[in-house]
Protein backbone atom coordinates (compact mmCIF):
# COMPACT_ATOMS: atom_id res chain seq x y z
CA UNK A 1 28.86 -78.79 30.67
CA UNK A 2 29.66 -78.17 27.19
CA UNK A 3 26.08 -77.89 26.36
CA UNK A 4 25.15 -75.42 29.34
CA UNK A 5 27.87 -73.24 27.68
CA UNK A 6 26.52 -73.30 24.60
CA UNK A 7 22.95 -72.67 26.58
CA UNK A 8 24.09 -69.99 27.64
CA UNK A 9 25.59 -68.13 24.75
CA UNK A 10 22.53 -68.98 22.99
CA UNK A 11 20.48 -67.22 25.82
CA UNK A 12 22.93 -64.35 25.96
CA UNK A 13 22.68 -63.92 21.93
CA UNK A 14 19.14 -63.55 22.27
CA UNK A 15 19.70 -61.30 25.18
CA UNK A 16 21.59 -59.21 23.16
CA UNK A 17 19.46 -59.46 19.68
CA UNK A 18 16.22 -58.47 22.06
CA UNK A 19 18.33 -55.91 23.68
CA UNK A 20 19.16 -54.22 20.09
CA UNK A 21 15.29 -54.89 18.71
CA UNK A 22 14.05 -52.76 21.76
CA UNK A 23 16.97 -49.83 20.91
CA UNK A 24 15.97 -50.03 17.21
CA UNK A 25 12.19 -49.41 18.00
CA UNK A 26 12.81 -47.53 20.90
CA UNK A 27 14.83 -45.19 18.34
CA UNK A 28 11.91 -45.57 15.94
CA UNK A 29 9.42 -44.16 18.42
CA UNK A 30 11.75 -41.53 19.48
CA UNK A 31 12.14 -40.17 15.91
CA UNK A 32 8.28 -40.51 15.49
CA UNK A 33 7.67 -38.74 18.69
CA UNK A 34 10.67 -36.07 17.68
CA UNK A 35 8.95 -35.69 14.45
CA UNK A 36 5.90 -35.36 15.71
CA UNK A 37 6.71 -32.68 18.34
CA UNK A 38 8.70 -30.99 15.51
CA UNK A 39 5.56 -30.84 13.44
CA UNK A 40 3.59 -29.41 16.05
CA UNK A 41 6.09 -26.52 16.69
CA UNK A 42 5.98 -25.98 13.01
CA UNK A 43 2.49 -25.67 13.10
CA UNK A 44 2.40 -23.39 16.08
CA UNK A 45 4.86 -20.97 15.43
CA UNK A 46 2.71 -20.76 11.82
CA UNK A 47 -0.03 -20.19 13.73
CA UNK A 48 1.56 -17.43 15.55
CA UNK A 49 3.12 -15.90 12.73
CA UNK A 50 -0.75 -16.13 10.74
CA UNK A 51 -2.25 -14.24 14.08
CA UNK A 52 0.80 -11.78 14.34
CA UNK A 53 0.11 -10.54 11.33
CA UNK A 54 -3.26 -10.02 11.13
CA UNK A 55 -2.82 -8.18 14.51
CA UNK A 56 -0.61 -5.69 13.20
CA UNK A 57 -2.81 -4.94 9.78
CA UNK A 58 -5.56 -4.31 12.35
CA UNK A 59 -3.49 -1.85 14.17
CA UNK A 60 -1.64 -1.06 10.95
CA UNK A 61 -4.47 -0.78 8.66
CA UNK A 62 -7.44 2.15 8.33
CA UNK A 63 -9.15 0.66 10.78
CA UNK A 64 -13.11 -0.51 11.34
CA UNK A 65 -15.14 0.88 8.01
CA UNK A 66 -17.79 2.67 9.14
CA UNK A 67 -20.07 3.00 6.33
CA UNK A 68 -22.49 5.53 7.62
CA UNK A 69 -19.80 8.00 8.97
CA UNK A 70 -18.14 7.95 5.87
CA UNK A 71 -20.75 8.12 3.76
CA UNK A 72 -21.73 11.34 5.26
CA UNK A 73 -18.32 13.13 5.09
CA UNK A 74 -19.00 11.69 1.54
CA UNK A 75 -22.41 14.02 1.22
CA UNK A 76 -20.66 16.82 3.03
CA UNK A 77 -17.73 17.34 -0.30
CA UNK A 78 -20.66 16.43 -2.41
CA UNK A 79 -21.80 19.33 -0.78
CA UNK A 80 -18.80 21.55 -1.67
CA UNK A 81 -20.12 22.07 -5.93
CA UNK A 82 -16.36 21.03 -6.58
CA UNK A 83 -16.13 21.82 -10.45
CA UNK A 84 -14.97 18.95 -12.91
CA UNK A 85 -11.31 18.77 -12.43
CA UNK A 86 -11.39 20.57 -9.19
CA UNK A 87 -9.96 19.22 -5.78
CA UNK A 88 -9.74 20.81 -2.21
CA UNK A 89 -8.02 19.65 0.58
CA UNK A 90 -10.28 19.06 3.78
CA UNK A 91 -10.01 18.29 7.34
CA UNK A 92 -12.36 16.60 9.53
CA UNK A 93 -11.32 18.91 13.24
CA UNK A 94 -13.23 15.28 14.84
CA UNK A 95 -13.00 12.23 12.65
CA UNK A 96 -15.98 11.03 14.49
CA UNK A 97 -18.29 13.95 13.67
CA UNK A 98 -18.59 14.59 9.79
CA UNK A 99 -20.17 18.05 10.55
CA UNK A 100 -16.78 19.46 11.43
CA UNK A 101 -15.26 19.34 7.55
CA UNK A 102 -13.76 22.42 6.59
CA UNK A 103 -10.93 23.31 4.26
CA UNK A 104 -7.49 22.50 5.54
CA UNK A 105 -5.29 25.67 6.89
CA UNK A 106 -1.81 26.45 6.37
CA UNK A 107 -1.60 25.89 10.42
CA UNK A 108 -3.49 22.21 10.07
CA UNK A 109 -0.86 19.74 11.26
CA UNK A 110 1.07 18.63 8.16
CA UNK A 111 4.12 16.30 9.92
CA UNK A 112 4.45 12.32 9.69
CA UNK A 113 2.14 10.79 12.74
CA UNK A 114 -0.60 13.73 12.32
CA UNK A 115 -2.43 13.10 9.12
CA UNK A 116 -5.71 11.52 10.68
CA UNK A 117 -8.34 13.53 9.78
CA UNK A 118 -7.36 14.97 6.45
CA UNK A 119 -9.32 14.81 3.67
CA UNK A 120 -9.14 15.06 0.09
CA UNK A 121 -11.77 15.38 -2.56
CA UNK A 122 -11.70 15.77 -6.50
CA UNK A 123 -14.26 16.08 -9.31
CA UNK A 124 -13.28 14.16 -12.15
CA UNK A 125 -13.31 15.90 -15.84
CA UNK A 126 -16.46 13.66 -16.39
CA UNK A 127 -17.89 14.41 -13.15
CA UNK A 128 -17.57 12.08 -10.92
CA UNK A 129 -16.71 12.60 -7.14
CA UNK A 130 -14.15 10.98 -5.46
CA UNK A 131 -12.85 11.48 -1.75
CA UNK A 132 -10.19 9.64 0.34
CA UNK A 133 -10.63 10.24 4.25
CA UNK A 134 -7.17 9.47 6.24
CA UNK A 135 -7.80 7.10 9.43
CA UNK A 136 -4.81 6.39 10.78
CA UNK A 137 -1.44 8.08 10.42
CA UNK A 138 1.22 5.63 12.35
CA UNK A 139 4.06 7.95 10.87
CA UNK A 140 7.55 5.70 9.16
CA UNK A 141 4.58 2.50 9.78
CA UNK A 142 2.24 3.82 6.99
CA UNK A 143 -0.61 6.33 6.33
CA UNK A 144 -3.94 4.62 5.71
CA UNK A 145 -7.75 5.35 5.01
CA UNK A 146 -10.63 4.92 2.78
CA UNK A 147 -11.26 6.02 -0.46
CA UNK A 148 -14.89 6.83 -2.06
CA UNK A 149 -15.65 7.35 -5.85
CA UNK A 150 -18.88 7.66 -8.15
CA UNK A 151 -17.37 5.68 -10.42
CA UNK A 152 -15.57 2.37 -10.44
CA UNK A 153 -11.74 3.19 -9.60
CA UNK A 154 -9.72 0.73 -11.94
CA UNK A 155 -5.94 -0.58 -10.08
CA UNK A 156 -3.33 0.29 -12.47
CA UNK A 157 -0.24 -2.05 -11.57
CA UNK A 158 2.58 -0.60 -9.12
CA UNK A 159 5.73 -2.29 -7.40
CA UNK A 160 5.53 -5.50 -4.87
CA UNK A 161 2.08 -6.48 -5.87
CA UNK A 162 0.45 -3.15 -4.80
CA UNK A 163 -1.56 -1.11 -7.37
CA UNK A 164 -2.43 2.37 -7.04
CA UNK A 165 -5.91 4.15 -7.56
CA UNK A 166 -6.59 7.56 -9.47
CA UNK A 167 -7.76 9.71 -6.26
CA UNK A 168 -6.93 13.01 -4.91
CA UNK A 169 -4.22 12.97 -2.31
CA UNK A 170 -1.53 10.92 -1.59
CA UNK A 171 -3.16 7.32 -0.08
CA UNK A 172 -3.36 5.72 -3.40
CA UNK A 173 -2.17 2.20 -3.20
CA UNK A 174 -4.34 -0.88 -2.98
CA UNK A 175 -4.48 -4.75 -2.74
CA UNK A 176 -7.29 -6.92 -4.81
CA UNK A 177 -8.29 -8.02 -1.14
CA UNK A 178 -8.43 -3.62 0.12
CA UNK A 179 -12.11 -3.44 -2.33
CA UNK A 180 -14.98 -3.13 0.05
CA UNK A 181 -17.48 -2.57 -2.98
CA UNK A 182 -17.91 -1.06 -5.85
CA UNK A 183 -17.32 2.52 -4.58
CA UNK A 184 -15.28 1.98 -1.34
CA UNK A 185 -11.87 1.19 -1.16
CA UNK A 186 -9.13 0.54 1.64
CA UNK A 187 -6.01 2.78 0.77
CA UNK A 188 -2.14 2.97 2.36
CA UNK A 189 0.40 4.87 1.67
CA UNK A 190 3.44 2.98 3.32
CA UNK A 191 5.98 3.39 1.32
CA UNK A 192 9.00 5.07 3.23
């Protein structure tokens, strides 16, 4: 019987050894399949954050750049015989119909969340013409638009990365990625 005894606690040993293999690569697969899922939340909620915040520069930013609209209120300040160092301040009464620039009013909506619309343009000393058109004015969320010159517009260095951009009015500042071209710029003032 002695023997069957010793069967047996040989039998439950490996019972027991088998018993703790399976829990140690049971565990295993549970911390690879933790890991994994933990990864894949990472890379999700990246995801979301990457699309979250391209949605709100769309909604934040000047909006679609429409080259031939802008262009025109362009020709229509062009149109203006601004002298070199002059600069006016414009409004566009229907920011989809250039034809409707005229100077700004003292009655022209001047408070936060109203700016849309305005216009500035300047002649430079040496002659050059450059205009910034406002697009979207989302009040205490920024003031944004696009800004035109004759002549390259060099970034001088500003605070948090941003740069600003000699041009008339107060939508100066600029990224490296806000350059459409060599006359056309995206510009924000977002500051407060």
């Amino acid at each position: 019987m002695r023997h069957g005894h010793a069967h047996e606690a040989r039998a439950r040993a490996l019972a027991a050894d088998y018993t703790a293999w399976v829990a140690r690569a049971g565990g295993a697969k549970d911390r690879r399949l933790r890991g994994g899922l933990l990864l894949a939340a990472v890379a999700v909620a990246g995801g979301l954050v990457w699309w979250a915040a391209r949605q709100l520069w769309r909604w934040q930013g000047p909006g679609t750049f429409q080259r031939a609209r802008y262009e025109a209120v362009v020709e229509r300040a062009r149109a203006l015989g601004l002298a070199p160092g002059e600069t006016r301040e414009l409004r566009l009464d229907d920011p989809a119909d250039p034809r409707t620039l005229r100077p700004r009013r003292p009655g022209d909506p001047s408070e936060r969340g109203r700016g849309a619309g305005n216009v500035w343009a300047m002649r430079t000393r040496a002659g050059a013409l450059r205009v910034v058109i406002e697009t979207r004015d989302l009040g205490h969320a920024g003031e944004y638009g696009f800004a035109y010159s004759d002549d390259p517009l060099v970034p001088r260095p500003a605070e948090g990365g941003w740069s600003t951009l000699e041009v008339p009015g107060h939508l100066e500042f600029v990224l490296p990625s806000m350059r459409i071209d060599a006359s056309w710029w995206e510009v924000a003032f977002n500051l407060d």
